[in-house]
C-alpha atoms as a PDB file:
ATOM      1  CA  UNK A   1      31.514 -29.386  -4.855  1.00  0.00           C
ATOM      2  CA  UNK A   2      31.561 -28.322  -8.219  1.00  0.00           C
ATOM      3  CA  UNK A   3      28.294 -26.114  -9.689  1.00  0.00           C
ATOM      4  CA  UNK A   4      26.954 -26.928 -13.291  1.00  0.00           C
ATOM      5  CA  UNK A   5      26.900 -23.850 -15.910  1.00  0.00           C
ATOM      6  CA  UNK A   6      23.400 -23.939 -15.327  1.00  0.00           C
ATOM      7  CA  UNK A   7      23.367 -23.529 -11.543  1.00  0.00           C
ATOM      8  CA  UNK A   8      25.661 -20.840 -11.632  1.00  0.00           C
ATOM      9  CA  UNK A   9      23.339 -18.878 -14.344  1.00  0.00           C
ATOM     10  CA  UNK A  10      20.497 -19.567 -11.893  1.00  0.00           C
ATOM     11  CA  UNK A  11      22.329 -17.772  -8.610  1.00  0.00           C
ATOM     12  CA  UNK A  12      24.165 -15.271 -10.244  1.00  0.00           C
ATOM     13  CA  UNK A  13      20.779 -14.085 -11.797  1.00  0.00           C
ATOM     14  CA  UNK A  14      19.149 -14.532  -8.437  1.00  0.00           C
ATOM     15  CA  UNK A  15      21.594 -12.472  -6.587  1.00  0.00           C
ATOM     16  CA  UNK A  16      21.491  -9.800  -9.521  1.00  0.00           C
ATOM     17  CA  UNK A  17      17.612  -9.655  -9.730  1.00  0.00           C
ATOM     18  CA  UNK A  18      17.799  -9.308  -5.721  1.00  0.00           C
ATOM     19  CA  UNK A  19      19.926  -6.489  -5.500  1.00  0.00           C
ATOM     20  CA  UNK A  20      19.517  -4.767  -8.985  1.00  0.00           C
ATOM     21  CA  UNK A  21      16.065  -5.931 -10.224  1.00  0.00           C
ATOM     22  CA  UNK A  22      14.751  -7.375 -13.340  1.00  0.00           C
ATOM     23  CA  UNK A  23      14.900  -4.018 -15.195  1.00  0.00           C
ATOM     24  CA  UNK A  24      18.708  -3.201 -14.017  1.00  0.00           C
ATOM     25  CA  UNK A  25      19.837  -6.934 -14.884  1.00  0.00           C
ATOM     26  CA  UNK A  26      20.950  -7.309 -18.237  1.00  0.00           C
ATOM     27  CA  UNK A  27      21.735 -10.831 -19.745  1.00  0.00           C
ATOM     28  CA  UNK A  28      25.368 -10.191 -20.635  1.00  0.00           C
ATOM     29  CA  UNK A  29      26.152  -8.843 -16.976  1.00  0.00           C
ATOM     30  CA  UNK A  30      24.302 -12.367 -15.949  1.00  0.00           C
ATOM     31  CA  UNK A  31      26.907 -14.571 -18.109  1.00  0.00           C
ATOM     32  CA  UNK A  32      29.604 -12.275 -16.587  1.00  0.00           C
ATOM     33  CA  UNK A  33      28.627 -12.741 -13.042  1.00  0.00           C
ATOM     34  CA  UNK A  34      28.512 -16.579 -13.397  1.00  0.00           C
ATOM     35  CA  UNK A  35      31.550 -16.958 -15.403  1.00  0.00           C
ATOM     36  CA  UNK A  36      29.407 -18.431 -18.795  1.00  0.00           C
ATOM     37  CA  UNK A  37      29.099 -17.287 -21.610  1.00  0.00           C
ATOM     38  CA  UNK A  38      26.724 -15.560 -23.551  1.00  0.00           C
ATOM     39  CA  UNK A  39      25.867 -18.655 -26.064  1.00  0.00           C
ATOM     40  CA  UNK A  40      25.846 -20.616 -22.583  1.00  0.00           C
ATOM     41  CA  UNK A  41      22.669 -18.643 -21.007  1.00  0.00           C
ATOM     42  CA  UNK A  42      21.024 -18.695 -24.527  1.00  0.00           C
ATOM     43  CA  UNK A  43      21.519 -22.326 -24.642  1.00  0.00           C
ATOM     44  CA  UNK A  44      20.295 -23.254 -21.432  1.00  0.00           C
ATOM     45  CA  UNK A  45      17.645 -20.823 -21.296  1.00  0.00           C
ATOM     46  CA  UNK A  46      16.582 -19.893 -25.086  1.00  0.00           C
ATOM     47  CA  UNK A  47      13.671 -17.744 -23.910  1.00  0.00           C
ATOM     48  CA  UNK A  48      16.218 -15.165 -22.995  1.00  0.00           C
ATOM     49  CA  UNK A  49      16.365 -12.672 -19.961  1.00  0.00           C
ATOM     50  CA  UNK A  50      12.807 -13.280 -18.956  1.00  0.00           C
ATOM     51  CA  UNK A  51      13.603 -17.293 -18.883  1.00  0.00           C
ATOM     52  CA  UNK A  52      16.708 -17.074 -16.950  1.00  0.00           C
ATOM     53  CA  UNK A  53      14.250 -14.626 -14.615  1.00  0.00           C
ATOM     54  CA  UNK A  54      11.410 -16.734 -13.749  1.00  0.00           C
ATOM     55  CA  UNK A  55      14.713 -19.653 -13.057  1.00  0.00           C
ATOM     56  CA  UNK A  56      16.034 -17.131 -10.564  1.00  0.00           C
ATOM     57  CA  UNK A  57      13.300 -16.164  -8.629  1.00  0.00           C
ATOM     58  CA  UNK A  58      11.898 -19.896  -8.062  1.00  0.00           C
ATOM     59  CA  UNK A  59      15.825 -20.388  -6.813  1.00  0.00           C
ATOM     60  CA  UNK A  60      15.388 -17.328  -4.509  1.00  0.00           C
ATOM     61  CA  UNK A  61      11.803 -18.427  -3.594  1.00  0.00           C
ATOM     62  CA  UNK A  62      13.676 -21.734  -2.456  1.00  0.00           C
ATOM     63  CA  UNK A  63      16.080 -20.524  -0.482  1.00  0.00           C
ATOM     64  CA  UNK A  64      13.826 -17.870   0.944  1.00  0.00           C
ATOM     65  CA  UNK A  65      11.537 -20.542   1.901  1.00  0.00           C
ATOM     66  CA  UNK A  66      14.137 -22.775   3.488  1.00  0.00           C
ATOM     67  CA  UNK A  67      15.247 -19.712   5.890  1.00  0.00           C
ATOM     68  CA  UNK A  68      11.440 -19.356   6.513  1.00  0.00           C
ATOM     69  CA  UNK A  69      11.100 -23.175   7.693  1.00  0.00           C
ATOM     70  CA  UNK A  70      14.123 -23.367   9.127  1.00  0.00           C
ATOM     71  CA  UNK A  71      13.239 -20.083  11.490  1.00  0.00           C
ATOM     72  CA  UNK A  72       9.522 -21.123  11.722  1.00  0.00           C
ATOM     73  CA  UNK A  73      10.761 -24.916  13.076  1.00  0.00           C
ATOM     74  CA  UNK A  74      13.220 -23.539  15.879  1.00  0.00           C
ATOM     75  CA  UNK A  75      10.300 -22.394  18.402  1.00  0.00           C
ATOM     76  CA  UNK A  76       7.809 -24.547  19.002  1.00  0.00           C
ATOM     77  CA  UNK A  77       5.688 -21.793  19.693  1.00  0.00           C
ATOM     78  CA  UNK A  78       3.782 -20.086  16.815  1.00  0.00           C
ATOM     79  CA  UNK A  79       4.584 -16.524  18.228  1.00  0.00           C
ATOM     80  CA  UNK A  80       7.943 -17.446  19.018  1.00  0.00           C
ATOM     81  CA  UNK A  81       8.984 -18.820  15.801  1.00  0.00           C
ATOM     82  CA  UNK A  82       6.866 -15.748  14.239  1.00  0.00           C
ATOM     83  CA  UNK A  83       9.112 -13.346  16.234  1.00  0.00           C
ATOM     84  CA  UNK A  84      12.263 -15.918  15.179  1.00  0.00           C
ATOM     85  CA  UNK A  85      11.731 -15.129  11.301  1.00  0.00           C
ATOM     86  CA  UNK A  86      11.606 -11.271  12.007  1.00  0.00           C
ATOM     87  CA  UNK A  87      15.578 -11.563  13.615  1.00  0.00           C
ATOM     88  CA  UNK A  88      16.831 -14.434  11.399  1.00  0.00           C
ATOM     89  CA  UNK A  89      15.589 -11.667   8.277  1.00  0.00           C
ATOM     90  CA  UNK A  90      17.010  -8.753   9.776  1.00  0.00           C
ATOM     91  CA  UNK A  91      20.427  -9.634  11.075  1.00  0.00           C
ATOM     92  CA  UNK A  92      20.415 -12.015   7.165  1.00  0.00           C
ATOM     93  CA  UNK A  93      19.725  -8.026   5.723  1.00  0.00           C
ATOM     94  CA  UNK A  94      22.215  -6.431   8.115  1.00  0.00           C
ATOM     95  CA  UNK A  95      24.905  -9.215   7.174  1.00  0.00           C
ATOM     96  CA  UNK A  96      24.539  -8.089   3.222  1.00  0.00           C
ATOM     97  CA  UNK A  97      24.745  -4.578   3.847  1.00  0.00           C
ATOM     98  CA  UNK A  98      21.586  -4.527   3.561  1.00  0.00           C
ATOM     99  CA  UNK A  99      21.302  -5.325  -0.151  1.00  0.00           C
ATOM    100  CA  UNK A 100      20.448  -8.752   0.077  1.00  0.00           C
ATOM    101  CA  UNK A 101      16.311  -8.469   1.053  1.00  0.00           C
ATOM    102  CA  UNK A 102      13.470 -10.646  -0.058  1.00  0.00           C
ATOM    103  CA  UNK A 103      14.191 -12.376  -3.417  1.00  0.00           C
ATOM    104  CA  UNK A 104      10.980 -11.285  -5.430  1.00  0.00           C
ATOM    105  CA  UNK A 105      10.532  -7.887  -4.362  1.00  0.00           C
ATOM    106  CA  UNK A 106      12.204  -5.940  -7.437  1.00  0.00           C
ATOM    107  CA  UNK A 107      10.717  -8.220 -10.033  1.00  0.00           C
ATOM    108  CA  UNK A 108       7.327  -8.505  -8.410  1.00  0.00           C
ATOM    109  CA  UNK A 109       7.364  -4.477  -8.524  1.00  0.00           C
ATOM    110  CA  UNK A 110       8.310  -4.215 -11.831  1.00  0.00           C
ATOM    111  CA  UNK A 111       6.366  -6.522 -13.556  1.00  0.00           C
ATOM    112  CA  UNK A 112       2.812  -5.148 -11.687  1.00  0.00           C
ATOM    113  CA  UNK A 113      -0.035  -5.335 -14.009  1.00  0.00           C
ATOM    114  CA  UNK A 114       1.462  -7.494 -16.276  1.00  0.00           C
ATOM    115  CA  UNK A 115       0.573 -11.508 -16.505  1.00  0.00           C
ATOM    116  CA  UNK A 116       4.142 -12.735 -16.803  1.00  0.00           C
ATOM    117  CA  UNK A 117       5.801 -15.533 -15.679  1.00  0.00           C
ATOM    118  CA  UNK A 118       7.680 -13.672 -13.567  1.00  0.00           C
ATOM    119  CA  UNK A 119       4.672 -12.019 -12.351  1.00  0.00           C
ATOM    120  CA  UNK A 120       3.284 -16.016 -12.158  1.00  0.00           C
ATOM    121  CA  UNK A 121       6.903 -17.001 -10.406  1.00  0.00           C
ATOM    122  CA  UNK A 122       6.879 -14.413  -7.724  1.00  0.00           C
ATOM    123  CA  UNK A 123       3.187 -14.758  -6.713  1.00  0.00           C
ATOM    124  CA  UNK A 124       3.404 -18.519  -6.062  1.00  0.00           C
ATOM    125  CA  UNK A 125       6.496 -17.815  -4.111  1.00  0.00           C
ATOM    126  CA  UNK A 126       4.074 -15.802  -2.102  1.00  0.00           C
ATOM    127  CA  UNK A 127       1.448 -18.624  -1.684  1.00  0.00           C
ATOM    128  CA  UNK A 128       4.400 -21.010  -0.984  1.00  0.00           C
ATOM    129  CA  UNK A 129       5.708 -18.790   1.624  1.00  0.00           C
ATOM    130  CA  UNK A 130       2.134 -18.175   3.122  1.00  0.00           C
ATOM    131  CA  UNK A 131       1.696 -21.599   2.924  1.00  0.00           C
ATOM    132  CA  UNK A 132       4.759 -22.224   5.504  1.00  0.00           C
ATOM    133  CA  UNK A 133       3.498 -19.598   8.294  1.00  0.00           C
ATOM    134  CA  UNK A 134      -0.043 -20.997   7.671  1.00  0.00           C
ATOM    135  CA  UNK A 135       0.825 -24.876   7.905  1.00  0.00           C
ATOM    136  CA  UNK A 136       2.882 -24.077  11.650  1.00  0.00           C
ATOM    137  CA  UNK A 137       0.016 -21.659  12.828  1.00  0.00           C
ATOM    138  CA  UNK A 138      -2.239 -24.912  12.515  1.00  0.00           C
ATOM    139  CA  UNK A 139       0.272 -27.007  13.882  1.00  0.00           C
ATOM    140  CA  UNK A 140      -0.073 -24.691  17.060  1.00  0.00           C
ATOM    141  CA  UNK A 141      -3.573 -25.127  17.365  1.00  0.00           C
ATOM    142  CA  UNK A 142      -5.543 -22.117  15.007  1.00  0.00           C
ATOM    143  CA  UNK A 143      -8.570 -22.622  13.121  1.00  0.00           C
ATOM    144  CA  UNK A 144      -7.896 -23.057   9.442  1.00  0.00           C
ATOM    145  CA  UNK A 145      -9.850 -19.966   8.609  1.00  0.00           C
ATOM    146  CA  UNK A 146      -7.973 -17.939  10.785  1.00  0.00           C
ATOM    147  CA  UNK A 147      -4.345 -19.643   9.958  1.00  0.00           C
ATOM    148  CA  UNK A 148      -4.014 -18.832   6.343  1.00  0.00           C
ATOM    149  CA  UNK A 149      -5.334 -14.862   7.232  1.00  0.00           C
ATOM    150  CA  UNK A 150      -2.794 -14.825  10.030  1.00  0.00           C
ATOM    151  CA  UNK A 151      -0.022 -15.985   7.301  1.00  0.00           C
ATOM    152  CA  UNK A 152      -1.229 -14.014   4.858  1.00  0.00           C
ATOM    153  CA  UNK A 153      -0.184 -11.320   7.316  1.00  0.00           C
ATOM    154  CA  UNK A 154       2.702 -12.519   8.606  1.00  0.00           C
ATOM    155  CA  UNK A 155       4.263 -12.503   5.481  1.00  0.00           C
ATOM    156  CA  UNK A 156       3.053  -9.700   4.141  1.00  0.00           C
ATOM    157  CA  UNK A 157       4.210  -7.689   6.727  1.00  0.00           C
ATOM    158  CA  UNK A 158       7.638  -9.166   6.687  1.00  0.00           C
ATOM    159  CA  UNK A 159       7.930  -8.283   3.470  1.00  0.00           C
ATOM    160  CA  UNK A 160       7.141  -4.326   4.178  1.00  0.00           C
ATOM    161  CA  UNK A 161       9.354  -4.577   6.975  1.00  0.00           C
ATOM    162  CA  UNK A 162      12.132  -5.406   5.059  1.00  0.00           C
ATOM    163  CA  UNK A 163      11.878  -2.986   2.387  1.00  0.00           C
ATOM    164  CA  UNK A 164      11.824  -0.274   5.061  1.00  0.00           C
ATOM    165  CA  UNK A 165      14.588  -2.171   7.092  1.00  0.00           C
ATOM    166  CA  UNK A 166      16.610  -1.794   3.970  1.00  0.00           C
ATOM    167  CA  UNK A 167      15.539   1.624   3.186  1.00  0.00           C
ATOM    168  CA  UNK A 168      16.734   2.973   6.499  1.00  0.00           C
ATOM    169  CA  UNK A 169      19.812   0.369   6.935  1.00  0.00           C
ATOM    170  CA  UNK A 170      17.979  -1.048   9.922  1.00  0.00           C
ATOM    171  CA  UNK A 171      17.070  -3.772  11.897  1.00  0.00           C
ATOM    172  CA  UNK A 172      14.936  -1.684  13.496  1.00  0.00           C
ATOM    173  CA  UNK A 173      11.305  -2.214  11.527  1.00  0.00           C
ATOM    174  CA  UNK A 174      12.106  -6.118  11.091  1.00  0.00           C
ATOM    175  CA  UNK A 175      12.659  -6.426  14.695  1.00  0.00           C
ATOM    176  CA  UNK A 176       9.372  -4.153  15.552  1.00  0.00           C
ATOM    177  CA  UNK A 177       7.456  -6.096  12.948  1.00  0.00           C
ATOM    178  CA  UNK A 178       8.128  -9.429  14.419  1.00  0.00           C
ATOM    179  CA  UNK A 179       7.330  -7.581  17.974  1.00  0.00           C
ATOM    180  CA  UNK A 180       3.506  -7.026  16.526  1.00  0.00           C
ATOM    181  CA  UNK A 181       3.644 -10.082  14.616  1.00  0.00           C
ATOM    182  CA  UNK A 182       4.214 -12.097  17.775  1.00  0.00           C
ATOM    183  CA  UNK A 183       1.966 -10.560  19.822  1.00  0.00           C
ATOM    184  CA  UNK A 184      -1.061 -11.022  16.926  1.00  0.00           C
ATOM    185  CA  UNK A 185      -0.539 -14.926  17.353  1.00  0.00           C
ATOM    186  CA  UNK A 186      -0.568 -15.144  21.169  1.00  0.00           C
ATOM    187  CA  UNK A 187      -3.823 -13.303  20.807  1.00  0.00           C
ATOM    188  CA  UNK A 188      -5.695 -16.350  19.207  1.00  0.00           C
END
């Protein structure tokens, strides 16, 4: 199956901002890394770096969120599939070499304070993701109230996990994360 121009701007930028963030990714090394040129990225994205940024991380968010619901639907049970995310993340991080972690991280970091789009792009990822954990949590029964608080934890814990997990090259704080994770849920 043949990618558009476009599409391959879009994932070589998400891989880029993944591994490098949005500060270490330059434009040019974008074209380079999806085979376009530079008039190519300008043309489909003629707001420049920050443009073919906010594209990337709603890709990432995407694909992030399609491991998520994908992990999340293979237990029926809400600590289960909890506990499922934590080892489909870590042996996804150990697989890259542990380069490949969440898709907003960098760019969320290093546009703090600031009321970007990418700052706009990575915090609805975020919801969306939150969103996910909270919508099986009520599917296994929790209170509303006490569903999108449990998310809200789920995922932000995850998200510290990894970091360390690819800090330390280990599967280690994913798999211990998941551990806790799992046994928050049974206790509701």
């Amino acid at each position: 199956m043949q990618t558009s121009t476009r599409d391959r701007i879009v994932v070589a930028a998400a891989r880029l901002l993944q591994r490098q963030g949005y500060v270490g990714t330059g434009i040019k090394q974008i074209a380079q890394e999806a085979q376009a040129t530079l008039g190519s990225v300008y043309h489909f994205f003629p707001g420049g770096k920050e443009t073919v940024a906010v594209a990337a991380i709603q890709h990432g968010a995407a694909e992030f969120g399609a491991l998520l619901r994908e992990s999340l639907d293979s237990e029926d049970d809400a600590a289960e599939a909890v506990l499922a995310c934590s080892r489909r993340l870590a042996d996804e991080l150990r697989t890259s070499g542990w380069t490949d972690g969440c898709p907003v991280t960098a760019a969320a970091l290093e546009t703090l304070g600031t009321d970007s789009e990418i700052q706009r792009a990575c915090a609805a990822a975020l919801r969306d993701w939150e969103g996910l954990v909270r919508d099986k949590l009520l599917r296994g029964g929790f209170p509303a109230e006490d569903a999108r608080e449990v998310a809200t934890t789920v995922i932000s814990t995850l998200e510290g996990a990894e970091v360390t997990a690819q800090v330390n090259r280990s599967e280690d704080p994913l798999l211990t994360a998941g551990r806790q994770l799992a046994r928050l849920v049974r206790s509701y």
